[in-house]
Each structure stands twice: as structure tokens, then as C-alpha cells.
Protein backbone atom coordinates (compact mmCIF):
# COMPACT_ATOMS: atom_id res chain seq x y z
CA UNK A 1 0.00 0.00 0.00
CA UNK A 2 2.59 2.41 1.32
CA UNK A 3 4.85 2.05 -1.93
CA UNK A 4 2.14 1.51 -4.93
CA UNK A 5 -1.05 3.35 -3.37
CA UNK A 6 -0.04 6.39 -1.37
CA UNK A 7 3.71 6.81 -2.53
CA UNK A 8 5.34 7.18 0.80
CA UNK A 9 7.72 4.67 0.61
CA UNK A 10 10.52 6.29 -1.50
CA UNK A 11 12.85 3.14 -2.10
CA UNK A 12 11.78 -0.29 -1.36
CA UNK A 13 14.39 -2.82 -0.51
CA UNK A 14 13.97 -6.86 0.33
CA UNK A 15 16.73 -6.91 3.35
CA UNK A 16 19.01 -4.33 5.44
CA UNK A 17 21.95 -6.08 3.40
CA UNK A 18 20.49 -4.17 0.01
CA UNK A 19 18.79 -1.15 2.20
CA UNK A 20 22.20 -0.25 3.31
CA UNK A 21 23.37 -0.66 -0.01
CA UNK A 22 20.85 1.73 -1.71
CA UNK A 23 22.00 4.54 0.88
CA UNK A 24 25.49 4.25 0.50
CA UNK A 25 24.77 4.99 -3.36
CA UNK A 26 22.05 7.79 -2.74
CA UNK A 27 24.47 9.69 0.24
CA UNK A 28 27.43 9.20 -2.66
CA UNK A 29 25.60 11.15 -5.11
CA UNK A 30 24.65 14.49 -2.33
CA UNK A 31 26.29 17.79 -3.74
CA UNK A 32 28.50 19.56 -0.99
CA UNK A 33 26.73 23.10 0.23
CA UNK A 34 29.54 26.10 0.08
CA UNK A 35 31.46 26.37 3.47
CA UNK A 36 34.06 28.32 4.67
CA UNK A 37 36.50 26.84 2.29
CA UNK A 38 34.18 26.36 -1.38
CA UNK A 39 35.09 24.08 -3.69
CA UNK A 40 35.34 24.87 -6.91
CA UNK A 41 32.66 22.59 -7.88
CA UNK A 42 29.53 21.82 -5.90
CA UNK A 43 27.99 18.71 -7.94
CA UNK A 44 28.84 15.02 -6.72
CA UNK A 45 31.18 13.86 -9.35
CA UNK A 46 33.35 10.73 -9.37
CA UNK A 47 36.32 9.13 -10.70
CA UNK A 48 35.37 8.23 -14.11
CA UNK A 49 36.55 4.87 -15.78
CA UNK A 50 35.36 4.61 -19.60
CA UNK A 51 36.19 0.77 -19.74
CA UNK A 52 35.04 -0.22 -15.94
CA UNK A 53 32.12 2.43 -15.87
CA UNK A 54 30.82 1.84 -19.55
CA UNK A 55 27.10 0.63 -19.56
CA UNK A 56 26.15 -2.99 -19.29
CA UNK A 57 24.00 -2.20 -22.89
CA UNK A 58 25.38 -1.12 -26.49
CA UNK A 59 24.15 1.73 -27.64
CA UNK A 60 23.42 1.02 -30.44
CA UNK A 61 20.37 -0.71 -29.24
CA UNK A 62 18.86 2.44 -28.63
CA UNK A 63 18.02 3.12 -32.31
CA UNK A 64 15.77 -0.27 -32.22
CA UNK A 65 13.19 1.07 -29.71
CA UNK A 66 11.83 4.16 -31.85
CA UNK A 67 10.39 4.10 -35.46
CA UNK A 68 11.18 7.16 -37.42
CA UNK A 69 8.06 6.54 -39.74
CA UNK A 70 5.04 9.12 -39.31
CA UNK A 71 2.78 8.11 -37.33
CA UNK A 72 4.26 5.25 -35.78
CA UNK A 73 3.11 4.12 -32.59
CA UNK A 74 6.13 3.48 -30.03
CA UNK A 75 5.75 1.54 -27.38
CA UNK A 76 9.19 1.23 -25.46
CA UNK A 77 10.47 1.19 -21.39
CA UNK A 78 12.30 4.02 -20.92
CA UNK A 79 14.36 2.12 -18.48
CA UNK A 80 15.75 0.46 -21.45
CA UNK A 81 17.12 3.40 -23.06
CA UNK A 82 18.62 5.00 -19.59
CA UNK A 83 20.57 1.76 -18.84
CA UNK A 84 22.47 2.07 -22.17
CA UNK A 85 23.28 6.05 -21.24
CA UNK A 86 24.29 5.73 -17.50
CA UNK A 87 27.31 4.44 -15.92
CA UNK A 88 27.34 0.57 -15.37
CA UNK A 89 23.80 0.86 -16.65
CA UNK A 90 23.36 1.38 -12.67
CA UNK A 91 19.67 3.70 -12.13
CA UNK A 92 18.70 4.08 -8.26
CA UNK A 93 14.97 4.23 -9.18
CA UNK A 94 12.70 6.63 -6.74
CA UNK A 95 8.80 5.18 -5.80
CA UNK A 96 9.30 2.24 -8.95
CA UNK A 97 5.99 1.33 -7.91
CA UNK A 98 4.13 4.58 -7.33
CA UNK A 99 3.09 7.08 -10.56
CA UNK A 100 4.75 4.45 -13.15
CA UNK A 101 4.39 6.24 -16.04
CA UNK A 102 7.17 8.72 -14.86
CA UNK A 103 9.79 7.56 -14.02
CA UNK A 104 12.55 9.27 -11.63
CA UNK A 105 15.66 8.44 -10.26
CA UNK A 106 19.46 8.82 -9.62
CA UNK A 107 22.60 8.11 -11.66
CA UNK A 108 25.62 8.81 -12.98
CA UNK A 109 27.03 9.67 -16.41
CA UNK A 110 30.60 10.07 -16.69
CA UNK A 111 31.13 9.69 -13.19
CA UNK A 112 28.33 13.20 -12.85
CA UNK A 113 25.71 12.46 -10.30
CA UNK A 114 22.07 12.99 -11.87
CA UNK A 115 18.48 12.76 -11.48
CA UNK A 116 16.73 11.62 -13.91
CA UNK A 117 12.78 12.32 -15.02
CA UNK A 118 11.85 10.63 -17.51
CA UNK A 119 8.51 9.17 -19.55
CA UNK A 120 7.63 5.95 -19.42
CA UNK A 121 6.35 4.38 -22.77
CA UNK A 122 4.77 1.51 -21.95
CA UNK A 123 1.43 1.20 -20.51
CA UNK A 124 0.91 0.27 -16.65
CA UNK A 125 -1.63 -1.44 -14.47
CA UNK A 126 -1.83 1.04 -11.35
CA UNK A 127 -4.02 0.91 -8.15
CA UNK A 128 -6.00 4.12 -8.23
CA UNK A 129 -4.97 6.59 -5.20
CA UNK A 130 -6.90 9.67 -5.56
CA UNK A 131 -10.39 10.64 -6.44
CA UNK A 132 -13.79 8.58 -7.23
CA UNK A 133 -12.22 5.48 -8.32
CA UNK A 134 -9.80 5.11 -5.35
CA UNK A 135 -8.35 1.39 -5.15
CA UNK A 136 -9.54 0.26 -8.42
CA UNK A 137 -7.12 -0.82 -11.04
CA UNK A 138 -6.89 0.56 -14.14
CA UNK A 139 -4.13 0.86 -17.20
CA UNK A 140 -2.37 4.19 -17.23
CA UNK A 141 -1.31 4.95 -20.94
CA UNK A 142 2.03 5.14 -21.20
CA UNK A 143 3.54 8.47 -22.02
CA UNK A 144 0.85 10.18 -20.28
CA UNK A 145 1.49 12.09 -17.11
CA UNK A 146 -1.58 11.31 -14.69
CA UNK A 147 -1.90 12.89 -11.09
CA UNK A 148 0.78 10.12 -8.54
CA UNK A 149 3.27 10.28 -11.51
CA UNK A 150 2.86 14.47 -11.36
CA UNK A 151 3.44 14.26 -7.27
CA UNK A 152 5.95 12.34 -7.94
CA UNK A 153 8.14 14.20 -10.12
CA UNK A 154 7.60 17.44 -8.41
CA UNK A 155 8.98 15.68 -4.79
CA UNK A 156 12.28 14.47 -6.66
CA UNK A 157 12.67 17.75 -8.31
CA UNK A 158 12.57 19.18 -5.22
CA UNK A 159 14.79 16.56 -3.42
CA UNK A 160 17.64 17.07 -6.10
CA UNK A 161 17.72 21.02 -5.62
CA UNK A 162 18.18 20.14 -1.62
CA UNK A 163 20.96 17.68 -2.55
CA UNK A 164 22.31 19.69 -4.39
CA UNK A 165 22.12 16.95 -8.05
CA UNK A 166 21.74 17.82 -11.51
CA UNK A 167 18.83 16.92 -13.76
CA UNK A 168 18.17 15.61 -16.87
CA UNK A 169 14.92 15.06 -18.41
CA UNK A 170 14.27 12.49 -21.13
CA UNK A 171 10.89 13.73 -23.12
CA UNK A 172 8.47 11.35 -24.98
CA UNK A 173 5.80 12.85 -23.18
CA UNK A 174 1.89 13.07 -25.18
CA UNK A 175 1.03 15.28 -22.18
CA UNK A 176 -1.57 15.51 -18.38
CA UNK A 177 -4.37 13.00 -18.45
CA UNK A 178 -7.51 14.73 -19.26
CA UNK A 179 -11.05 14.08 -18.03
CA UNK A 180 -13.74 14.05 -14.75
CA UNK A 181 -11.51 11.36 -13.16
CA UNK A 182 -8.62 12.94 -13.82
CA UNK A 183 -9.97 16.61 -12.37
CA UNK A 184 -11.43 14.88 -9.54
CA UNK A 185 -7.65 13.13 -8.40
CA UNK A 186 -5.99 16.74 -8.77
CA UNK A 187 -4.18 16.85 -12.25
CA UNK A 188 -4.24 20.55 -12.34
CA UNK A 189 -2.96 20.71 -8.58
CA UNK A 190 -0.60 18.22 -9.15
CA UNK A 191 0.57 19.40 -12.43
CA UNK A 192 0.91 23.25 -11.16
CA UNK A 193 3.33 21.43 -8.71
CA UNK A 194 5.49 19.42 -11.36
CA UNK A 195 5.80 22.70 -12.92
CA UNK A 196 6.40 24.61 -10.20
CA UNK A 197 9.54 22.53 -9.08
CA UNK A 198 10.77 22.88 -12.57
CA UNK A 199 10.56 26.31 -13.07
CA UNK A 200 11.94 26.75 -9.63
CA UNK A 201 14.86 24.73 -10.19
CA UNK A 202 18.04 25.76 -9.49
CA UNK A 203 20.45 22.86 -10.46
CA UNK A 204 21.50 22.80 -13.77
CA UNK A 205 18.93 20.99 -16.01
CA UNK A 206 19.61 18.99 -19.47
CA UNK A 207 16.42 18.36 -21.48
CA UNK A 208 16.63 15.50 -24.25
CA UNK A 209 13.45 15.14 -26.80
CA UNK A 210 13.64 11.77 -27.52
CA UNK A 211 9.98 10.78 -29.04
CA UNK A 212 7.35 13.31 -29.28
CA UNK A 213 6.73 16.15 -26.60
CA UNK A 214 3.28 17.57 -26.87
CA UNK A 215 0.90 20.31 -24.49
CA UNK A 216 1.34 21.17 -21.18
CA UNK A 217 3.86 17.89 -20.64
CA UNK A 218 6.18 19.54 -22.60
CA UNK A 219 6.60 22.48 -20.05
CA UNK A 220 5.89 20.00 -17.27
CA UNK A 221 9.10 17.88 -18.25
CA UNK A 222 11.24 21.53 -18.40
CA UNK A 223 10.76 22.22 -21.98
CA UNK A 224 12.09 25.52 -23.78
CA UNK A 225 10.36 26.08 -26.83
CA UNK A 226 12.49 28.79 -28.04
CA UNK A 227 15.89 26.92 -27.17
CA UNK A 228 14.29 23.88 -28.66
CA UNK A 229 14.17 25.47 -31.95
CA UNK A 230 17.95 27.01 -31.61
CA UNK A 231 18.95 23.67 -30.51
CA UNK A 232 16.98 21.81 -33.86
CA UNK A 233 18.56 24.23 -36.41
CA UNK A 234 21.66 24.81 -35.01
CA UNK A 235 22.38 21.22 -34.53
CA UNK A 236 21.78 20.33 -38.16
CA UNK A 237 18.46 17.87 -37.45
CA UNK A 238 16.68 19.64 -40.83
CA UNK A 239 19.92 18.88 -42.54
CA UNK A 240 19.60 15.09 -41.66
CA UNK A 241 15.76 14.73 -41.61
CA UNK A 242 14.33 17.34 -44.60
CA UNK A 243 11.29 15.88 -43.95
CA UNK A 244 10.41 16.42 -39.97
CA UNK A 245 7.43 18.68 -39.21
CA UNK A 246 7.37 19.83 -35.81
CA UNK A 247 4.20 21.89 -34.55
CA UNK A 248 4.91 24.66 -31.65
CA UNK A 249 1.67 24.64 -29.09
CA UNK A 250 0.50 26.53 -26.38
CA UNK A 251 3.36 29.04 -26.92
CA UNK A 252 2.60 31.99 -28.70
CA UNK A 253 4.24 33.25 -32.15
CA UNK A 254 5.16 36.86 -32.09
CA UNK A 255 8.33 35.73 -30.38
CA UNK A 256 9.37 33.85 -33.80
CA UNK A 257 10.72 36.96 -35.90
CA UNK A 258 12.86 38.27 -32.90
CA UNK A 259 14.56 34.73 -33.15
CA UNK A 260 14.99 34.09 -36.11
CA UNK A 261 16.48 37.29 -36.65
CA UNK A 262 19.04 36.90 -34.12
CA UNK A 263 19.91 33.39 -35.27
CA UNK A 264 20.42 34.79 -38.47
CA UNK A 265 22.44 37.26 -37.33
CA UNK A 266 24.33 34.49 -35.21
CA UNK A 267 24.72 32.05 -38.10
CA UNK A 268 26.66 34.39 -39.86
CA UNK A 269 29.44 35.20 -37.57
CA UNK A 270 29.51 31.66 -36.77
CA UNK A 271 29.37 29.69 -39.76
CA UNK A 272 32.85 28.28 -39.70
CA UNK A 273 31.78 26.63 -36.56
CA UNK A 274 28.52 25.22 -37.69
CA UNK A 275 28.69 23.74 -40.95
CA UNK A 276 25.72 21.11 -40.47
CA UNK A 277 23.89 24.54 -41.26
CA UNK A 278 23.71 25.28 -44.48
CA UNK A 279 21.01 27.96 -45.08
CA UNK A 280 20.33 30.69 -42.88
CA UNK A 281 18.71 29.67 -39.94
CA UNK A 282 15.28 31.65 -40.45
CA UNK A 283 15.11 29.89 -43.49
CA UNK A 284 14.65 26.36 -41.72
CA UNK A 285 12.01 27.88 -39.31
CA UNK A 286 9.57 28.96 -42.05
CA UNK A 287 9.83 25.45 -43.91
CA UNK A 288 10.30 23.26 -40.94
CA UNK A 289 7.77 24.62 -38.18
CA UNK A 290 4.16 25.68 -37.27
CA UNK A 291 2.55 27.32 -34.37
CA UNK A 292 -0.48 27.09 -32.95
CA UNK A 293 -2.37 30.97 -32.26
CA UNK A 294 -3.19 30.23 -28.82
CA UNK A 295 -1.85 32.45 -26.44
CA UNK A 296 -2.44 35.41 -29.12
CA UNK A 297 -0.37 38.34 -28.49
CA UNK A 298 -2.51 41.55 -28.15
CA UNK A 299 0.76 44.56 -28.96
CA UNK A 300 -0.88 47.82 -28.29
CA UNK A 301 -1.14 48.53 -32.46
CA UNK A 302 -3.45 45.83 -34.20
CA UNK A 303 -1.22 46.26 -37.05
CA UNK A 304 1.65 45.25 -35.12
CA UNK A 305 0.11 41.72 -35.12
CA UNK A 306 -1.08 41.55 -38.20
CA UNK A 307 3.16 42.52 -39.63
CA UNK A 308 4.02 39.21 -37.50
CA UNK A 309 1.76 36.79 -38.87
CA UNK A 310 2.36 37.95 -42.20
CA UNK A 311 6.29 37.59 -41.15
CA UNK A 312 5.81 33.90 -39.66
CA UNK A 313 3.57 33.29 -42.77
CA UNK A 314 -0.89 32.37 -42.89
CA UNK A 315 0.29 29.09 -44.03
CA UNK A 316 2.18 28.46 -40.86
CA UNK A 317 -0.39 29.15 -37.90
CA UNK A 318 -2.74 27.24 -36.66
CA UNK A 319 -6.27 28.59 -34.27
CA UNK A 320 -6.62 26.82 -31.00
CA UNK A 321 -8.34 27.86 -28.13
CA UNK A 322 -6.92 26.07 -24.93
CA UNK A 323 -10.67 25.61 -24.18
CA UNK A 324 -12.30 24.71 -21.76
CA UNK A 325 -9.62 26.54 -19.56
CA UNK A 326 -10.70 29.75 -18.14
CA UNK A 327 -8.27 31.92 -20.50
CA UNK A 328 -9.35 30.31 -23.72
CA UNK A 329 -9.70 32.11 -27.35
CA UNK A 330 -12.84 33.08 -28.78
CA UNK A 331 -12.59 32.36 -32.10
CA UNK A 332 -14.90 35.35 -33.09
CA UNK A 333 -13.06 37.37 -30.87
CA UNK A 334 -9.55 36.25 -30.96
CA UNK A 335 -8.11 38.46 -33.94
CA UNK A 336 -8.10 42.19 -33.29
CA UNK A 337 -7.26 42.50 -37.10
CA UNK A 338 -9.18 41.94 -39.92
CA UNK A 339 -8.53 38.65 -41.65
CA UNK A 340 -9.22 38.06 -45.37
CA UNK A 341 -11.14 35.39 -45.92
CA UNK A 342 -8.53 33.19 -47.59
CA UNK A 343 -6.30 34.13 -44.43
CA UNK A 344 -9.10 32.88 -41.80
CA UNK A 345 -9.89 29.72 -44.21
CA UNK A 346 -6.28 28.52 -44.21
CA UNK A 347 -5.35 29.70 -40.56
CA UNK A 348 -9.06 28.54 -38.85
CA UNK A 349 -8.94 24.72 -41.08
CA UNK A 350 -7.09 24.55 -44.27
CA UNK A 351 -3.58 24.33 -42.47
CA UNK A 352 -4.05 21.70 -39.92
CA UNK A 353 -5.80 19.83 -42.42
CA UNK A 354 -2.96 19.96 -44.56
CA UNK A 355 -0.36 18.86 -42.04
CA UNK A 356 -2.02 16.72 -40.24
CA UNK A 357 -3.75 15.14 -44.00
CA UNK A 358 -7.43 15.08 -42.61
């Protein structure tokens, strides 16, 4: 009950021989707090051995648990992937039995203590904790962040600020679980507290897209929209895949000129040091990405929004109205400029129906 139902048992061990064991390797990986003589650095690192510390796993493996192909459905355990990307494939695994479709826990890569948050794939049979259905069983979809595996995450974010330990968060992540059950257990409590420890963080934080990353999950799981874009371009992924689509939600557009324009900018001083880039980086963005309209910007001057879309391009936004939250878009009032009426056709249907081939 204590480790699968109510999720107070942190770590669950069979005997004191392996309980003892377990703290020796969580007290190893504890940061050291400034004192009167600092060192110069403050995160738990050990001596590294590439032949004794290499994982148990090839990674090359890791390239048979996703299909590229759009549209494909995959169904993988994320602990599969972190053992071939941590030291001695060695993961100290925080309430295994308690919110199991995120998974958290500590490691090490290159001899760097971590914590890892990560999204588990595959689906799981859980005991119900919270809300009408308490103690029933039921299959939690895997990839989906429901209200234990929020609570969860936000405690261990929270734990590896006080300790002091990294954290690096492996996204395939289709977002909250939505619906009366789910409202009744607390997703938007529990989720405002996921995000809250992540926004709050203070420990230096590595985010790695791995699958898809979609909604609210993708902020819950300390996603950077903008940086995810410099990151994509700048690492040459359009160079390698010319044919990946990726759709921006839930984060606004009038940011995207301002970007792109400094990337540009960027990519031109620079381009001895990234040659994966061949075009200039603005170029990708207008080929490469859509956004979705919802939060609209409202700038002071109506035309001022109007001078962005046309900049980002009718063809690349997409209406949404966040409904049924409380700060959704009216989509006869969400536009304080007047549209034509090939601009509303292709920016209110015609463009998601194109991408998404409806």
C-alpha cells in the first residue's frame, strides 16, 4: 500500500543487506553546500573509468526502440534506453511502484551524479490513489502524465535542488491526463506542482526530446520552446531529416521573428563553426515549423500583429483555443485585425488539415 497506493515509501528494498546498499549509493551522489572553504565545484562527481564504468548495454540498441516513420506508434520502457546512457547501466529508481508512467531516479554519467525524469512508454496497471475510483485498477497509458506520476516528479525535483544533483529530463511525453476522473484526483494541482519545481529549479537541467513532446507535458518535463528550436537548427536535425514537421503549441508566435532574426544574425558570424547549417537559420524555421495561435499576443497597435503573422507566414499558424480553460480564445473574438477570408480559411482549417492530412 505504502509504496504503490499512497507513494510514501521512496525506495523499497527486500533486506538491510540491500537497504544499506541503496544509501550508500544515494548519500554518494549528495552535492556539498559552500562552506568556509568552497570548492570549486559543488555537484557530486566521481572518478570516471570509460572501460570499468561503460554501460552494461550497447548503444546502439537504442536506435531499435523508436520508429522514425510518421505516425508510428512506439511503445518502449524508458528504463531500457537509460541503462544504455548511464554508468554501469546502474539507475537508483525513486517510488518504482508509485506514478509508473514517470519515471525518476538517480545516476551517474561520466562519473556526474544525476536525477533523472523521464517518460515511461509503456502502458501500466496502477491501483488508483486519488479521487472517485480510489483502489480500483486501471491501465495508465504510457507516455501520459496522470496525477501520482505528477506528485511524484515534483517531490524528486525538489529533493535534487536540496541535494544539491543535476537533472536531466528524457521527453516522450503526449502530455496531463484529461477528463472528470482525472480533475477529480488533482491533475491541475498536481501538475501546477510538477511545474512549479521545474521552473523553480536551481540545479542545472539537461532536457533530451527523444519521441514526441506535446501540451502542457512539454513544459511540465522543463521544456524551452524557443531553445528547442535554436537547438533543432543549429544542430543540423533539418539537414539530416528534410522531412520532420514539428508543430509549436501553447506558446505563442510573435516571439518567432525576434529569433529568427538573431539566429540569423548568429549564423553568420559563426558559420565556420557550424557547418551542419547550411542555409540561414530563419530559413529552416519557415519550412520546418508551425505554431499554434493560442496564447495570441494583443501589442498595443493591431497592425503590429497583423506585420508578424504575415512575417511567420498564414500558411504556418494554426487557431486553438486552450478551451475549456478559463483563458481560452474566442474564435470570433480572438483576432483584433481583420482577416481576409482566404487568411481565416487557411489559418481557422485549411492548415491543420494539410499537415495533419485530414
Amino acid at each position: 500500500m505504502h509504496s504503490e497506493i499512497s507513494g510514501t515509501v521512496d525506495f523499497k528494498e527486500p533486506d538491510d543487506h540491500h537497504c544499506i546498499a541503496r544509501l550508500r549509493s544515494l548519500v554518494g551522489k549528495i552535492g556539498e553546500r559552500q562552506s568556509a572553504t568552497p570548492k570549486q565545484e559543488v555537484y557530486n562527481r566521481a572518478e570516471f573509468d570509460a572501460v570499468r564504468d561503460a554501460s552494461k548495454y550497447s548503444t546502439d540498441d537504442l536506435y531499435s526502440f523508436l520508429n522514425p516513420a510518421p505516425g508510428a506508434s512506439n511503445v518502449y520502457d524508458m528504463r531500457e534506453v537509460i541503462a544504455r546512457i548511464v554508468d554501469r547501466s546502474e539507475f537508483d529508481e525513486y517510488k518504482a511502484d508509485f506514478g509508473r508512467t514517470v519515471l525518476c531516479g538517480y545516476a551517474r554519467i561520466g562519473g556526474r551524479a544525476i536525477g533523472i525524469v523521464a517518460n515511461q512508454k509503456t502502458n501500466q496497471n496502477q491501483t488508483v490513489a486519488i479521487g472517485p475510483q480510489a483502489g480500483a485498477k486501471r491501465i495508465e497509458v504510457g507516455g501520459v502524465i496522470y496525477t501520482e506520476g505528477a506528485q511524484k516528479a515534483a517531490r524528486f525535483i525538489m529533493d535534487c535542488n536540496q541535494n544539491l544533483v543535476p537533472l536531466v529530463f528524457l521527453h516522450d511525453v503526449n502530455g496531463f491526463m484529461v477528463g472528470k476522473d482525472a480533475e477529480w484526483s488533482g491533475i491541475i494541482r498536481a501538475g501546477a506542482k510538477m511545474v512549479s519545481a521545474v521552473s523553480t529549479s536551481v540545479v542545472p537541467k539537461i532536457t533530451v526530446i527523444i519521441g514526441g513532446s506535446f501540451g502542457a507535458g512539454h513544459y511540465a518535463m522543463c521544456g524551452n520552446m524557443q531553445a528547442t528550436v535554436v537547438s533543432l537548427v543549429f544542430e543540423g536535425v533539418f539537414e539530416r531529416f528534410p522531412g520532420l514537421k514539428i508543430v509549436l503549441i501553447e506558446g505563442g508566435f510573435a516571439w518567432v521573428p525576434a529569433l529568427t532574426w538573431r539566429m540569423d544574425k548568429h549564423w553568420q558570424r559563426m558559420r565556420g563553426e557550424t557547418p551542419q547549417v547550411k542555409r540561414p537559420p530563419s530559413e529552416y524555421v519557415r519550412e520546418h515549423f508551425w505554431f499554434t495561435t493560442q496564447p495570441i499576443e494583443e501589442p498595443e497597435n493591431p497592425r503590429d500583429l497583423g506585420e508578424i503573422m504575415e512575417w511567420v507566414g498564414f500558411d504556418r499558424l494554426m487557431f486553438s483555443t486552450d478551451y475549456p480553460h478559463w483563458d481560452f480564445d474566442d474564435p470570433q473574438r480572438a483576432f483584433r485585425i481583420q482577416l481576409s477570408e482566404a487568411q481565416r480559411a487557411a489559418v481557422f482549417r485549411d492548415n491543420a488539415k494539410a499537415l495533419y492530412a485530414l
